[in-house]
C-alpha atoms as a PDB file:
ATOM      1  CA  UNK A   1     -55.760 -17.700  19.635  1.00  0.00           C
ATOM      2  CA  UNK A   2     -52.729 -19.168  21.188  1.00  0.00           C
ATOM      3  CA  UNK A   3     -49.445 -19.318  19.440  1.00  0.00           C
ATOM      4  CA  UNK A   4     -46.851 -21.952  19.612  1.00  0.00           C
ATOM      5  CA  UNK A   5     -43.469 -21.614  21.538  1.00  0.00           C
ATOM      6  CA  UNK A   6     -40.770 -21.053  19.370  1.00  0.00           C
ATOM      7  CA  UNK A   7     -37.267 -22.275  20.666  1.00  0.00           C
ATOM      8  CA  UNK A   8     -33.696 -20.397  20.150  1.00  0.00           C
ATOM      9  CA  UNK A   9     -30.875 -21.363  18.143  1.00  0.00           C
ATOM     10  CA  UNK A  10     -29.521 -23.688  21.274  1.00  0.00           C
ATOM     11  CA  UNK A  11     -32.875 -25.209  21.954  1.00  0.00           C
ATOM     12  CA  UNK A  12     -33.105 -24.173  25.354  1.00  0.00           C
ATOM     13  CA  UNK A  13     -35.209 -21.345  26.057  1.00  0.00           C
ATOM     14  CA  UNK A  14     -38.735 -20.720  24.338  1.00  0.00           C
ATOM     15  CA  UNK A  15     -40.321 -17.341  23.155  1.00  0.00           C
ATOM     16  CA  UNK A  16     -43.819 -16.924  24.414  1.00  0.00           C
ATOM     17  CA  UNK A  17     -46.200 -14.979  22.605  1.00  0.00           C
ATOM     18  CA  UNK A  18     -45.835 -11.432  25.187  1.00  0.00           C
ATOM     19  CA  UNK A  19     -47.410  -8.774  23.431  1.00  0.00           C
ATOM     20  CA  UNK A  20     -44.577  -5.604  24.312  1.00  0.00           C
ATOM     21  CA  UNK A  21     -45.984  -1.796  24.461  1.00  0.00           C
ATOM     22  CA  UNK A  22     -45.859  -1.007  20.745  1.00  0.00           C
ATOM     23  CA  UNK A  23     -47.997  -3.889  20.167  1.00  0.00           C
ATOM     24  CA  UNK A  24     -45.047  -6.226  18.799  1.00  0.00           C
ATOM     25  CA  UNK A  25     -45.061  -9.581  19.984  1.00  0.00           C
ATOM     26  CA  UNK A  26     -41.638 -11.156  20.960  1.00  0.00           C
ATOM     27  CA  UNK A  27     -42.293 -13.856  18.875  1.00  0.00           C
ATOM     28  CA  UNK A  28     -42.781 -11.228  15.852  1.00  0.00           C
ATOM     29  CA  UNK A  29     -39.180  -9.664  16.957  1.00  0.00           C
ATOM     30  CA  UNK A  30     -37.834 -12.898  16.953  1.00  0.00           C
ATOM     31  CA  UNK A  31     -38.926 -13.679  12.978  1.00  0.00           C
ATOM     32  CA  UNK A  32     -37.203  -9.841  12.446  1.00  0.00           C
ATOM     33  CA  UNK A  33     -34.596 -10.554  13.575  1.00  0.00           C
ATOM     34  CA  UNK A  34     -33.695 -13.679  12.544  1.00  0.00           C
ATOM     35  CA  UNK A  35     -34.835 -12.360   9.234  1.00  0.00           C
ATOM     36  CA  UNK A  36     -32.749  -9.876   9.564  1.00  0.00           C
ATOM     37  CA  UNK A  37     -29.487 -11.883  10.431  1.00  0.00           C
ATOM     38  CA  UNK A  38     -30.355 -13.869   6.937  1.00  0.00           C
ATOM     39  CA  UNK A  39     -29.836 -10.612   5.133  1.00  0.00           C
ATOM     40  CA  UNK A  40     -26.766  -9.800   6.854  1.00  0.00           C
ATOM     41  CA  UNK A  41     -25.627 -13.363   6.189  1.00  0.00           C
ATOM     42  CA  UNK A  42     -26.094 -12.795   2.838  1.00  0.00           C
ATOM     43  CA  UNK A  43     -24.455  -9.748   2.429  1.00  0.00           C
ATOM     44  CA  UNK A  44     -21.681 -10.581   4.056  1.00  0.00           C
ATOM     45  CA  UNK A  45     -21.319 -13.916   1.642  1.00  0.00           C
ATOM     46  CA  UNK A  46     -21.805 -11.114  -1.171  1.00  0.00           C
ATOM     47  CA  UNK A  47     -18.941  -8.926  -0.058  1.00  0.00           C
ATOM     48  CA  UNK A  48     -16.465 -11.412   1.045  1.00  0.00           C
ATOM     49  CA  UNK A  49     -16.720 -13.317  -2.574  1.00  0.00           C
ATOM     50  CA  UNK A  50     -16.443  -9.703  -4.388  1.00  0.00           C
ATOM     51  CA  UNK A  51     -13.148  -9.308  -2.014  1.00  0.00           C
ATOM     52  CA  UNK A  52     -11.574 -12.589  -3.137  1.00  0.00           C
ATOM     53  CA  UNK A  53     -12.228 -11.429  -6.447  1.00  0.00           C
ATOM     54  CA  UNK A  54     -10.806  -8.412  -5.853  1.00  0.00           C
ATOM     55  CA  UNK A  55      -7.909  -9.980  -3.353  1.00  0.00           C
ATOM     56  CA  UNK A  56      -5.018 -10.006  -6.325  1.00  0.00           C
ATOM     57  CA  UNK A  57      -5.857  -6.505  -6.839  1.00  0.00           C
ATOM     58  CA  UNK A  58      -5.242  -5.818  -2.745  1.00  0.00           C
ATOM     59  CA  UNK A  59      -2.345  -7.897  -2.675  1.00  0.00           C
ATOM     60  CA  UNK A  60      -0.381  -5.644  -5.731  1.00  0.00           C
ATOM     61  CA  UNK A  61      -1.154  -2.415  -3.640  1.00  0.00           C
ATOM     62  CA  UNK A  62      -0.114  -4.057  -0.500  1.00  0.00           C
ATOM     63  CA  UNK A  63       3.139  -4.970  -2.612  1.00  0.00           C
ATOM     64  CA  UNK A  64       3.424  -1.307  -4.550  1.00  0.00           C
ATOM     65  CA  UNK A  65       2.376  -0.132  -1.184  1.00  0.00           C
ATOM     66  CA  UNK A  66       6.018  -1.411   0.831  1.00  0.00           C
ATOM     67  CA  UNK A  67       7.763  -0.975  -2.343  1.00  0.00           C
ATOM     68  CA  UNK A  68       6.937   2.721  -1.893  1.00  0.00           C
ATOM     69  CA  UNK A  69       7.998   3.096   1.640  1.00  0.00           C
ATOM     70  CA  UNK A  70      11.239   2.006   0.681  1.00  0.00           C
ATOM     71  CA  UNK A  71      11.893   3.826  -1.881  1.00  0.00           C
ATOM     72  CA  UNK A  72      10.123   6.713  -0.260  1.00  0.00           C
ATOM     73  CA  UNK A  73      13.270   6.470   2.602  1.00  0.00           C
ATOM     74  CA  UNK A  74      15.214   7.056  -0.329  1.00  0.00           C
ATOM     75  CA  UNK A  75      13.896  10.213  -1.522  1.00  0.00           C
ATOM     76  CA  UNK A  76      11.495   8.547  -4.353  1.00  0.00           C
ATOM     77  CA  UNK A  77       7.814   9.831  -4.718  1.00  0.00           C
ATOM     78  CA  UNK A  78       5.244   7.808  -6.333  1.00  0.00           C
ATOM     79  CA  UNK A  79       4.056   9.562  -9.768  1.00  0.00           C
ATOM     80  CA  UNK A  80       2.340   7.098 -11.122  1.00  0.00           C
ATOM     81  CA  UNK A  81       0.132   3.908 -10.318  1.00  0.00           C
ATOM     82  CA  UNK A  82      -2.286   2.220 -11.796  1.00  0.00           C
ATOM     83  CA  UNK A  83      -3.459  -1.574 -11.051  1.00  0.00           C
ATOM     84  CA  UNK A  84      -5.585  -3.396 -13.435  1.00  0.00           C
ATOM     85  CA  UNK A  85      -5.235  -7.365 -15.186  1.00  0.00           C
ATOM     86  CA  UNK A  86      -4.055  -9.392 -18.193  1.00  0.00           C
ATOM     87  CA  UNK A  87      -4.388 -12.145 -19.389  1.00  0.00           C
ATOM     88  CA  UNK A  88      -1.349 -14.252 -20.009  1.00  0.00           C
ATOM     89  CA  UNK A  89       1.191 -13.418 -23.139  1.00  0.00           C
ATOM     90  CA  UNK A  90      -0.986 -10.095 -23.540  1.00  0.00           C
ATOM     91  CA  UNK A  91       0.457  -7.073 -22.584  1.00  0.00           C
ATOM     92  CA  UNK A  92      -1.128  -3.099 -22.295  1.00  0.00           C
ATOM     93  CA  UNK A  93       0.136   0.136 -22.304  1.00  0.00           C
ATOM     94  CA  UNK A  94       0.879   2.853 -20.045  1.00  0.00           C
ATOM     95  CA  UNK A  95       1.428   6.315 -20.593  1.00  0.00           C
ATOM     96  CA  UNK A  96       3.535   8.443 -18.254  1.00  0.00           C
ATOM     97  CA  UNK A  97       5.059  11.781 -18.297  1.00  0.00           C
ATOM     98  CA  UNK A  98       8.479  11.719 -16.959  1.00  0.00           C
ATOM     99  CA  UNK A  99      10.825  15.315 -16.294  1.00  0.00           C
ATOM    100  CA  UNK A 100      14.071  15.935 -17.556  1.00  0.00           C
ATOM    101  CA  UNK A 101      16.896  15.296 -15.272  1.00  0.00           C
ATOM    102  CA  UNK A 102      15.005  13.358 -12.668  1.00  0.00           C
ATOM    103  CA  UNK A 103      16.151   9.313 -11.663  1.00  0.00           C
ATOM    104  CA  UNK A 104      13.185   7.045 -12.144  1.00  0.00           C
ATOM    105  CA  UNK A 105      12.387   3.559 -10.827  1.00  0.00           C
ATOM    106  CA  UNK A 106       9.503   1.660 -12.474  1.00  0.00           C
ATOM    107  CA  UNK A 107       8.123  -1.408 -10.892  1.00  0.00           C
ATOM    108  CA  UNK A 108       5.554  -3.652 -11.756  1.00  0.00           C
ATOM    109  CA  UNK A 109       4.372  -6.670  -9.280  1.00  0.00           C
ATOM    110  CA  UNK A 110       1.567  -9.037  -9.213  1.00  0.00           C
ATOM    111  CA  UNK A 111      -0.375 -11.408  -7.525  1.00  0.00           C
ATOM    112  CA  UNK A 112      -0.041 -15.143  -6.456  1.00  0.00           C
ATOM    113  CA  UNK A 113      -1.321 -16.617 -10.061  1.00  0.00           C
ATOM    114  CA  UNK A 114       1.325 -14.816 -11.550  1.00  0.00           C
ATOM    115  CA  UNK A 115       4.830 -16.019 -12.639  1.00  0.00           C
ATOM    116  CA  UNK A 116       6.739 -14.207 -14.981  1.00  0.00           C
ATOM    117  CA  UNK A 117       5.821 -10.440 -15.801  1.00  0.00           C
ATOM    118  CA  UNK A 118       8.109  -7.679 -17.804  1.00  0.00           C
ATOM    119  CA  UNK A 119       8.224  -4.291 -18.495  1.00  0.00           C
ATOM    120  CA  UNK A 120       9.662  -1.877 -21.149  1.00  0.00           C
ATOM    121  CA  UNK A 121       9.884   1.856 -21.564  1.00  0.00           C
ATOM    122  CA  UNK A 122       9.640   3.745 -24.462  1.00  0.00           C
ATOM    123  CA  UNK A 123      10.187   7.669 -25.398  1.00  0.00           C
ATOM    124  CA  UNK A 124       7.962   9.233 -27.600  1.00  0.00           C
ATOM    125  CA  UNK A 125       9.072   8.221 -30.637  1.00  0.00           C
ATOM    126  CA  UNK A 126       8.617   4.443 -29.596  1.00  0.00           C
ATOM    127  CA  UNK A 127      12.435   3.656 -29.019  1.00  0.00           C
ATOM    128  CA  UNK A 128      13.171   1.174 -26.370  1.00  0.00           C
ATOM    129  CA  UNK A 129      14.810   3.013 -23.279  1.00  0.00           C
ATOM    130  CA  UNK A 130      14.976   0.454 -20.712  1.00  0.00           C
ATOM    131  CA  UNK A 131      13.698  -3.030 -19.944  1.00  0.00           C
ATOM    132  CA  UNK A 132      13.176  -5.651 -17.486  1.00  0.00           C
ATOM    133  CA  UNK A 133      12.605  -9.118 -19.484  1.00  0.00           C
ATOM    134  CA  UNK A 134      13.985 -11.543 -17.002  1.00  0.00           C
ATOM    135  CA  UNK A 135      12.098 -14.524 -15.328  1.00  0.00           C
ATOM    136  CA  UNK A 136      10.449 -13.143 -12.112  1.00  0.00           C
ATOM    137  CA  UNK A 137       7.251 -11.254 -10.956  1.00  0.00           C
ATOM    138  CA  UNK A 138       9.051  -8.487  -9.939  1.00  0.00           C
ATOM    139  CA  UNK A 139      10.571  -6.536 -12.957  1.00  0.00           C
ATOM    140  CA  UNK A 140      12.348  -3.083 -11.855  1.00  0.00           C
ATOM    141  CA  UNK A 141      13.775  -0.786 -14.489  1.00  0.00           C
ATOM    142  CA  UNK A 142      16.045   2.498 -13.402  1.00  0.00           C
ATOM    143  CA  UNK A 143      16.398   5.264 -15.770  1.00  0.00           C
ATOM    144  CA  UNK A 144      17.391   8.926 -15.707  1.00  0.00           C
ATOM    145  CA  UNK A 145      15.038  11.087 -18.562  1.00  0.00           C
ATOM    146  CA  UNK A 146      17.005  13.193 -20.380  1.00  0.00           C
ATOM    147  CA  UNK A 147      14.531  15.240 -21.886  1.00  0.00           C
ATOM    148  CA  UNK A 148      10.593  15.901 -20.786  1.00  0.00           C
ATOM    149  CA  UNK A 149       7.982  13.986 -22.472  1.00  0.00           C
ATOM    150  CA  UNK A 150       5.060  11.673 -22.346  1.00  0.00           C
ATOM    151  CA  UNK A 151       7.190   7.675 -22.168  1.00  0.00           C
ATOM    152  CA  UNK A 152       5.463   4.706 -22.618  1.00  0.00           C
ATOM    153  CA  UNK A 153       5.527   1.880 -20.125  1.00  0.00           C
ATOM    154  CA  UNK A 154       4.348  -1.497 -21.699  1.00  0.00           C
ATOM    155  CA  UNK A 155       3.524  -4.227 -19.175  1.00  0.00           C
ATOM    156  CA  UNK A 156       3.795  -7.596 -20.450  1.00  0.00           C
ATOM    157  CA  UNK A 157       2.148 -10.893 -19.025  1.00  0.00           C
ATOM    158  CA  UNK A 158       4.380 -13.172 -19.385  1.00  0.00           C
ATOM    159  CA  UNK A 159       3.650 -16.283 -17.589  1.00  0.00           C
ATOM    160  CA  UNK A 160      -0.208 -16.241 -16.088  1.00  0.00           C
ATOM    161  CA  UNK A 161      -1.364 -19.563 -14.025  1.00  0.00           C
ATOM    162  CA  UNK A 162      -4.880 -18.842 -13.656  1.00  0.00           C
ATOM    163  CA  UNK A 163      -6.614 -15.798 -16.142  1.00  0.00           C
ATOM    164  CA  UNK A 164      -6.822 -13.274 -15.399  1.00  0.00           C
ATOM    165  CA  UNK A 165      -3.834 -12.209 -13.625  1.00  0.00           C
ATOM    166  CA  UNK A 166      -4.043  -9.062 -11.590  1.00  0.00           C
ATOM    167  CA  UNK A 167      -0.772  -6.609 -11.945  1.00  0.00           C
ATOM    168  CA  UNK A 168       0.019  -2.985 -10.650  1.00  0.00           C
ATOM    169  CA  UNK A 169       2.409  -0.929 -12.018  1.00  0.00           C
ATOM    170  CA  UNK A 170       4.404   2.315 -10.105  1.00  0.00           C
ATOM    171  CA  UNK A 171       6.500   4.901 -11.371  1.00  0.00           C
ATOM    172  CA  UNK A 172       8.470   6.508  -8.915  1.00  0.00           C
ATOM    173  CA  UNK A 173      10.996   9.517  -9.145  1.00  0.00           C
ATOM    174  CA  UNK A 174      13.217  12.140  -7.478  1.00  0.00           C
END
């Protein structure tokens, strides 16, 4: 029985029906493969719409990421990070342990949906330390901890274009 010439993706050249050593036909190949490329395709739809779903999360650690190096030239390591999303007016809590006598720089950034976001530090008995309320998606608040202890770093959405809004948040001392 004689198959029927099957014609590549330009057209031009035809698969005959050649019978190789293994006893696959070319033609056979060609349906592999080409069945194969559809599951490739697919994947590769799969992961590139789980990475725009996840591309506000890359974009804060690409942020947090130069932030660092910066303050990294100035003798800061990064203690804490942590990336995650809110919705907009809500707000979640971060807790952090901070030593005595060390400079700290917290800084929170987010991504491109994002307008407005805030942060404020607390001690451990829930007493406002430091805060960074003002109008811009890159709050920044510099302390020096006078005493060891677990603080408390609440990160505030203010202004949120499109829910949910992805944030991360870095401690960084010396």
């Amino acid at each position: 029985m004689k198959r029927k010439s099957f014609y590549s993706l330009s057209g031009l050249k035809s698969l005959r029906n050649q019978t190789t050593a293994n006893g696959i036909s070319k033609t056979d190949t060609f349906f592999f493969s080409k069945g194969l490329k559809t599951i490739v395709f697919a994947l590769t739809g799969f992961l590139l719409l789980f990475s725009m779903q996840s591309f506000g999360q890359s974009a804060c650690q690409t942020q947090l990421f130069n932030i660092g190096y910066v303050y990294g030239t100035n003798g800061y390591q990064c203690v804490y990070e942590k990336y995650n999303n809110l919705n907009d007016g809500y707000s979640r809590k971060h807790e952090v342990y901070l030593s005595s006598g060390s400079y700290y720089e917290l800084c929170a950034v987010c991504d491109n949906d994002c307008g407005d976001i805030d942060i404020k530090l607390y001690d451990g008995f829930g007493n406002l330390i430091a805060q960074d309320d003002t109008e811009d998606d890159l709050p920044v608040v510099s302390c020096r901890v006078i005493s060891s202890g677990y603080f408390t770093v609440k990160v505030i959405m203010a202004d949120c274009a499109e829910e949910p809004c992805n944030y991360g948040l870095a401690v960084f001392g010396r």
